[in-house]
C-alpha atoms as a PDB file:
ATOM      1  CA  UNK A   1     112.459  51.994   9.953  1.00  0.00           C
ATOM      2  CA  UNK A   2     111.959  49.087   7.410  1.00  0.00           C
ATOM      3  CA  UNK A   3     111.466  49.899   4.076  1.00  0.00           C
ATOM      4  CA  UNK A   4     113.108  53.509   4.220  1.00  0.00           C
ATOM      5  CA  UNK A   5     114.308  54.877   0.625  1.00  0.00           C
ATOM      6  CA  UNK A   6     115.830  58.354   1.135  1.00  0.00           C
ATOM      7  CA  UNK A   7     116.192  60.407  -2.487  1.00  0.00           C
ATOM      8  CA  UNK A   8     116.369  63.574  -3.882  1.00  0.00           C
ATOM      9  CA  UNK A   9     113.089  65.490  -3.668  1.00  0.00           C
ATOM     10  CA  UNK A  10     111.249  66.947  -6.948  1.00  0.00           C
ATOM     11  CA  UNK A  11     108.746  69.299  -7.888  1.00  0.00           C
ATOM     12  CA  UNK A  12     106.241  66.805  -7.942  1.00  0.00           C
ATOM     13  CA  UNK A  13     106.914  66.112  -4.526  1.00  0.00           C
ATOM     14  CA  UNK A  14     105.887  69.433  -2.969  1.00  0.00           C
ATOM     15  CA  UNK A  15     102.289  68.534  -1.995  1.00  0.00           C
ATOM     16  CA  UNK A  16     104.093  65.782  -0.167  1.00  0.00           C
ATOM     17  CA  UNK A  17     106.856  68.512   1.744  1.00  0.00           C
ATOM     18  CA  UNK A  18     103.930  70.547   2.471  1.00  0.00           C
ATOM     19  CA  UNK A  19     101.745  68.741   4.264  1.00  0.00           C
ATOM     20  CA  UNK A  20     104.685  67.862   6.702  1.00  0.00           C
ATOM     21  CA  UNK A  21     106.161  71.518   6.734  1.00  0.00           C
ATOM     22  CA  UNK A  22     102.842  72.783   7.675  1.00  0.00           C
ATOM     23  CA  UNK A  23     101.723  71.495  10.482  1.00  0.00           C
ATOM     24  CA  UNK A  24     105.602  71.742  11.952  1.00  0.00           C
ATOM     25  CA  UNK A  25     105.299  75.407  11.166  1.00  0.00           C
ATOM     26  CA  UNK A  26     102.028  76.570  11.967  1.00  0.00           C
ATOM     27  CA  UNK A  27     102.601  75.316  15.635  1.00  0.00           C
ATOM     28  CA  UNK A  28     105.711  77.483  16.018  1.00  0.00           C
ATOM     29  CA  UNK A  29     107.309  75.192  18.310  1.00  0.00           C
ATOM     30  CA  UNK A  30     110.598  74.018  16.479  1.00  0.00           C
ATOM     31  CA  UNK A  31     111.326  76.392  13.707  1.00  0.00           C
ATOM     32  CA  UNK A  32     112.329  80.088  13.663  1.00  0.00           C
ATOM     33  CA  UNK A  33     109.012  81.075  10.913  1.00  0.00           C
ATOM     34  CA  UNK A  34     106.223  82.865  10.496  1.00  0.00           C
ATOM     35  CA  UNK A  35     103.370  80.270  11.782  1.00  0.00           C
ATOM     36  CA  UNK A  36     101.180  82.317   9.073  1.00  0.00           C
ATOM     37  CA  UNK A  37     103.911  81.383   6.352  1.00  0.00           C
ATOM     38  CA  UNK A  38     102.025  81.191   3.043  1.00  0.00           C
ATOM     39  CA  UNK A  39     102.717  77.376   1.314  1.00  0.00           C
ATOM     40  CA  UNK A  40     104.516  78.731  -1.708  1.00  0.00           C
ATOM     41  CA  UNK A  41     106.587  80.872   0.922  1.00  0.00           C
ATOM     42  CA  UNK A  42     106.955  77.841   2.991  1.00  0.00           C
ATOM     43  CA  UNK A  43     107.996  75.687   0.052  1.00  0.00           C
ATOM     44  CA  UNK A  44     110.588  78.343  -1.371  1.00  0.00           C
ATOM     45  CA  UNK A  45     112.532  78.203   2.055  1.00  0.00           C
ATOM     46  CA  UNK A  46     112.412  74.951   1.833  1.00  0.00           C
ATOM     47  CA  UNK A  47     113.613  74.284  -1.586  1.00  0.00           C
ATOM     48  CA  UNK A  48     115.232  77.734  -1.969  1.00  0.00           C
ATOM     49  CA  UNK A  49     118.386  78.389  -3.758  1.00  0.00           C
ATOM     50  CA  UNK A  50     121.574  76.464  -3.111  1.00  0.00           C
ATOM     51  CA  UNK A  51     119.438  73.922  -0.973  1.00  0.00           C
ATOM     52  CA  UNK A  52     119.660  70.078  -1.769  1.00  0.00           C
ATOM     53  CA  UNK A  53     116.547  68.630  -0.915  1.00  0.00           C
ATOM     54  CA  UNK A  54     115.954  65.103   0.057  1.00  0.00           C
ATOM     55  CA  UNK A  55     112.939  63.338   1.094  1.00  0.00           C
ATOM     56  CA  UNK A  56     112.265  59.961   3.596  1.00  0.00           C
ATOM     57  CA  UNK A  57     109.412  57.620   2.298  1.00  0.00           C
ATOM     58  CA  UNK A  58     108.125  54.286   2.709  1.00  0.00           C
ATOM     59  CA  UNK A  59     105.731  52.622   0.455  1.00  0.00           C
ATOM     60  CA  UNK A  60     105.741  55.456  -1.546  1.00  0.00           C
ATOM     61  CA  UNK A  61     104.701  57.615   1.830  1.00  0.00           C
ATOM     62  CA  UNK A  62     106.931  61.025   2.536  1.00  0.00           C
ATOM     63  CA  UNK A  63     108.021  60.579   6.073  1.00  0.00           C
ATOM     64  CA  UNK A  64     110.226  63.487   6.103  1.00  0.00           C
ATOM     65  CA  UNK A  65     112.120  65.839   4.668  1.00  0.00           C
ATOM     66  CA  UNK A  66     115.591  67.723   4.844  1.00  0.00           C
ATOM     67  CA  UNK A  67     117.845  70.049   3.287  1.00  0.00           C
ATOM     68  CA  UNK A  68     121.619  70.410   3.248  1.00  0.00           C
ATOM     69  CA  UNK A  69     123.126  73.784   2.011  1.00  0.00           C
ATOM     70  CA  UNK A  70     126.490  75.752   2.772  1.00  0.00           C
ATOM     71  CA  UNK A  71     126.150  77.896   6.051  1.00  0.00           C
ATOM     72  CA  UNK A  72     127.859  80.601   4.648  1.00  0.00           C
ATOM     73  CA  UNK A  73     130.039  81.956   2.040  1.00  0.00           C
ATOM     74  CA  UNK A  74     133.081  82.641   1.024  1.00  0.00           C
ATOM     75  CA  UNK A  75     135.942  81.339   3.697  1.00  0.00           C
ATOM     76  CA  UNK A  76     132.318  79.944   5.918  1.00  0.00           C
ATOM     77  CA  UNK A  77     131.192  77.818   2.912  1.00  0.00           C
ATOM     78  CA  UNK A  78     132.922  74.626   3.927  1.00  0.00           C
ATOM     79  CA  UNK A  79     130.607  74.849   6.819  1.00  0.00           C
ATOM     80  CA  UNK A  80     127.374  73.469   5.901  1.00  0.00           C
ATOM     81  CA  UNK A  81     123.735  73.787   7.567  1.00  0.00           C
ATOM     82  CA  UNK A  82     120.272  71.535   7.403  1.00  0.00           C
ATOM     83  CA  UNK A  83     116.961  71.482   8.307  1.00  0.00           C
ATOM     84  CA  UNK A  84     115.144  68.733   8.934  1.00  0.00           C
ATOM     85  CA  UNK A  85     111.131  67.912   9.402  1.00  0.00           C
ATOM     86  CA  UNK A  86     109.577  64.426   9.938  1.00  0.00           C
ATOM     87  CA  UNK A  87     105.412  63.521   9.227  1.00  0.00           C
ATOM     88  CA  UNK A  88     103.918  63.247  12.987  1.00  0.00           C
ATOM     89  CA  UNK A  89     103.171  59.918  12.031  1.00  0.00           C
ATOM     90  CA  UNK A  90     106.612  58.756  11.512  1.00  0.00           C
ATOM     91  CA  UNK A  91     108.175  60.364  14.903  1.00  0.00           C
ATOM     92  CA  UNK A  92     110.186  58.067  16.966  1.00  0.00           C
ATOM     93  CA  UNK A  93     111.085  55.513  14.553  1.00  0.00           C
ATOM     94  CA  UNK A  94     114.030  56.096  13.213  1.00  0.00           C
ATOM     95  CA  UNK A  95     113.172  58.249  10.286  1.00  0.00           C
ATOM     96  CA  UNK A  96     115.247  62.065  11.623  1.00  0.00           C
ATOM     97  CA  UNK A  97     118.130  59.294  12.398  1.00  0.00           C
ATOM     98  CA  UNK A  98     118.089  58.050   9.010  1.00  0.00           C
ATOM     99  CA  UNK A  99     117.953  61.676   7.306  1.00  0.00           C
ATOM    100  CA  UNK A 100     120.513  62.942   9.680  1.00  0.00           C
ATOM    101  CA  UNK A 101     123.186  59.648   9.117  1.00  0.00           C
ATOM    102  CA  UNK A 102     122.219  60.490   5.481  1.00  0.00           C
ATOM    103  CA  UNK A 103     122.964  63.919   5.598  1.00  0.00           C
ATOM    104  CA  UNK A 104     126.110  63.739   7.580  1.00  0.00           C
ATOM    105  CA  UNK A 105     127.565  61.388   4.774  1.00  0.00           C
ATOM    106  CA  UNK A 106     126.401  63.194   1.689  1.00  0.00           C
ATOM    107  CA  UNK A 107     128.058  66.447   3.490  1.00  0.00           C
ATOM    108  CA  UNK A 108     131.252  64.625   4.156  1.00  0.00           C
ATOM    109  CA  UNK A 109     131.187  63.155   0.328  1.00  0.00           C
ATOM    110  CA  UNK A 110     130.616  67.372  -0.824  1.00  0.00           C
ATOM    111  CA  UNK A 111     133.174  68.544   0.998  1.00  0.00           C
ATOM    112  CA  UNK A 112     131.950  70.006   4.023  1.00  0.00           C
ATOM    113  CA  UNK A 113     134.289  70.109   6.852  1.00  0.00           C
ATOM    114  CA  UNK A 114     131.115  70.597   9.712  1.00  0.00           C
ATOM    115  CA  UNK A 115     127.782  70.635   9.940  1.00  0.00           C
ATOM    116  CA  UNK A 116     126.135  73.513  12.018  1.00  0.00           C
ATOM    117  CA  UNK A 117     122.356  74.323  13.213  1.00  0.00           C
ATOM    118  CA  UNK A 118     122.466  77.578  13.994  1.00  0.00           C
ATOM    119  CA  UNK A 119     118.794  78.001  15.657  1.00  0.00           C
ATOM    120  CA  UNK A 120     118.107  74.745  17.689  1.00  0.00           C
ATOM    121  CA  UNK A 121     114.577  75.609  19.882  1.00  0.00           C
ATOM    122  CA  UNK A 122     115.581  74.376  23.358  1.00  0.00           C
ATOM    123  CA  UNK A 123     112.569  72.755  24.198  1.00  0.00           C
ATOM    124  CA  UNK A 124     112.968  70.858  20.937  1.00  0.00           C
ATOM    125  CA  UNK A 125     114.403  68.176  23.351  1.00  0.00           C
ATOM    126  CA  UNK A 126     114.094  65.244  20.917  1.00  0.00           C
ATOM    127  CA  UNK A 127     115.984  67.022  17.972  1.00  0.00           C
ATOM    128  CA  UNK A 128     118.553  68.384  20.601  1.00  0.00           C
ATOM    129  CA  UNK A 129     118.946  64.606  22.261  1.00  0.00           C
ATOM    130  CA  UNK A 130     119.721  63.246  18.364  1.00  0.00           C
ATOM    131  CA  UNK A 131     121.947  66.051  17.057  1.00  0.00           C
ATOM    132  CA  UNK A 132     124.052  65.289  20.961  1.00  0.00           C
ATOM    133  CA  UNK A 133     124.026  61.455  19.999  1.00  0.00           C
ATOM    134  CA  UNK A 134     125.715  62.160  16.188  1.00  0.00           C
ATOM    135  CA  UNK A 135     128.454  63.956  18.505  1.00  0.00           C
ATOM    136  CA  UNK A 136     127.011  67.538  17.803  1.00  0.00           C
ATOM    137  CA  UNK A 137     127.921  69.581  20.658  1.00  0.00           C
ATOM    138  CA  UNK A 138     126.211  72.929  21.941  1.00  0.00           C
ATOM    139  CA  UNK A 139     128.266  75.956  20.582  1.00  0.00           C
ATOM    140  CA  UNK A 140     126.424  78.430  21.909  1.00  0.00           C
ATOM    141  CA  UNK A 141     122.988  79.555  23.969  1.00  0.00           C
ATOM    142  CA  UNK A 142     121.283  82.343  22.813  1.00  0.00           C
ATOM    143  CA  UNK A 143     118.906  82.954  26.479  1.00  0.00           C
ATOM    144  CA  UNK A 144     115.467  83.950  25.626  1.00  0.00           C
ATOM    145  CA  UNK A 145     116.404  84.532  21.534  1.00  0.00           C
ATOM    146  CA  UNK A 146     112.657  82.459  20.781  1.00  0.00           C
ATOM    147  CA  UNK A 147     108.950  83.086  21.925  1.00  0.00           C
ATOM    148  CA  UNK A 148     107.637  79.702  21.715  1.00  0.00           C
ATOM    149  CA  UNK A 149     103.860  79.916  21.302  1.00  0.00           C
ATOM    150  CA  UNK A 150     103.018  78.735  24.888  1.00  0.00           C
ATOM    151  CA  UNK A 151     106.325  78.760  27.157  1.00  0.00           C
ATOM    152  CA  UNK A 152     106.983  82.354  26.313  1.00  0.00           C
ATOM    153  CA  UNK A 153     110.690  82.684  25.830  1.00  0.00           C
ATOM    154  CA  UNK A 154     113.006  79.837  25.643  1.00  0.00           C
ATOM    155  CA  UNK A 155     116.474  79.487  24.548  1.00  0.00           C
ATOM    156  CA  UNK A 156     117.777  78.762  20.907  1.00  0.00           C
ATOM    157  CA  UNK A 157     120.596  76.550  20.708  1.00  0.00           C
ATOM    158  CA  UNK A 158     123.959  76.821  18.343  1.00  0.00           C
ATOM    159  CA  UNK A 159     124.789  73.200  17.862  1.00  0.00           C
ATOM    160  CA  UNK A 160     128.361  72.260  15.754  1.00  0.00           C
ATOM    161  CA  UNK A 161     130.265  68.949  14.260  1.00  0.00           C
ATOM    162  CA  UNK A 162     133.235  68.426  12.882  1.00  0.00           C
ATOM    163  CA  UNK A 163     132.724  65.878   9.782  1.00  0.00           C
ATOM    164  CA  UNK A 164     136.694  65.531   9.752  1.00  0.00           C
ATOM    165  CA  UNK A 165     137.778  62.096   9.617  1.00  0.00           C
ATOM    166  CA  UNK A 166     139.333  62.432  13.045  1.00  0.00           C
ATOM    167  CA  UNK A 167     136.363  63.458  14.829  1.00  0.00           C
ATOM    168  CA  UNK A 168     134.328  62.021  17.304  1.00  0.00           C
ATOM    169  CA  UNK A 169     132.330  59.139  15.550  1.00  0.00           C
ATOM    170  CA  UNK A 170     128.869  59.693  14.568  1.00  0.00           C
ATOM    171  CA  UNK A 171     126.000  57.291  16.320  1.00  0.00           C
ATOM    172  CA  UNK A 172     123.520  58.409  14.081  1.00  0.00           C
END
């Protein structure tokens, strides 16, 4: 998308995050929370502790949001973890791909040895389709671990990449 600036997110920015996280999480469809979620619940997972926060915009517009954190501690905390959220409006041009080529760098620059999604919805077939195309690969298949709102249970998705110079190169 022209005119893309991703940065680090602020406080002042949270009126922004929550009019995207919202909507995403009310419907119940691609995240693993409570569709009643209060906002200053919402924005606390969001911007919670140990969670860089980074923000898409365009003409001073949030497009979208993510956050990169580690996965675990201890001997897991090389592995890290994000979650990612994009305005309605801005879905399907290019504005996950940017976050996610963004966040794959800045994770490689930290550290991070791999980046892992531990809770992919399986009918979240665009986010599934992108994560494959950045050479994640399906780790696991939890059958009938989510009850979307209207296609009853569906499985969740354990998706994994290596960030290791020597692995498979990203097409983000």
């Amino acid at each position: 998308m022209s005119g893309l600036v991703l940065r680090a997110a602020t406080p002042a920015d949270h009126p922004a995050v929550w009019d995207i996280l919202g909507p995403v999480f009310r419907a119940g469809e691609t995240y693993a929370i409570d569709p009643a979620i209060s906002r200053e619940d919402a924005l606390a997972y969001w911007f919670g502790p140990g969670r860089e926060v980074r923000l898409a915009e365009a003409e001073g517009v949030v497009l979208g949001s993510y956050y990169i954190r580690s996965n675990a501690e201890g001997g897991g905390a090389h592995v890290c973890n994000c979650g990612f959220v994009t305005a309605p409006a801005a879905q399907g041009k290019g504005v996950a791909r940017a976050m996610l080529a963004e966040a794959l760098d800045r994770a490689a620059q930290s550290g991070y040895r791999a980046m892992q999604f531990n809770f992919v919805i399986s009918t979240n077939t665009r986010a599934v389709a992108l994560w494959q195309t950045a050479g994640f690969q399906i780790a696991g298949r939890l059958p009938g671990a989510y009850l979307h709102p209207t296609l009853g249970y569906v499985d969740a998705l354990v998706m994994y990449r290596s960030l290791l110079p020597d692995a498979a190169p990203r097409q983000a």
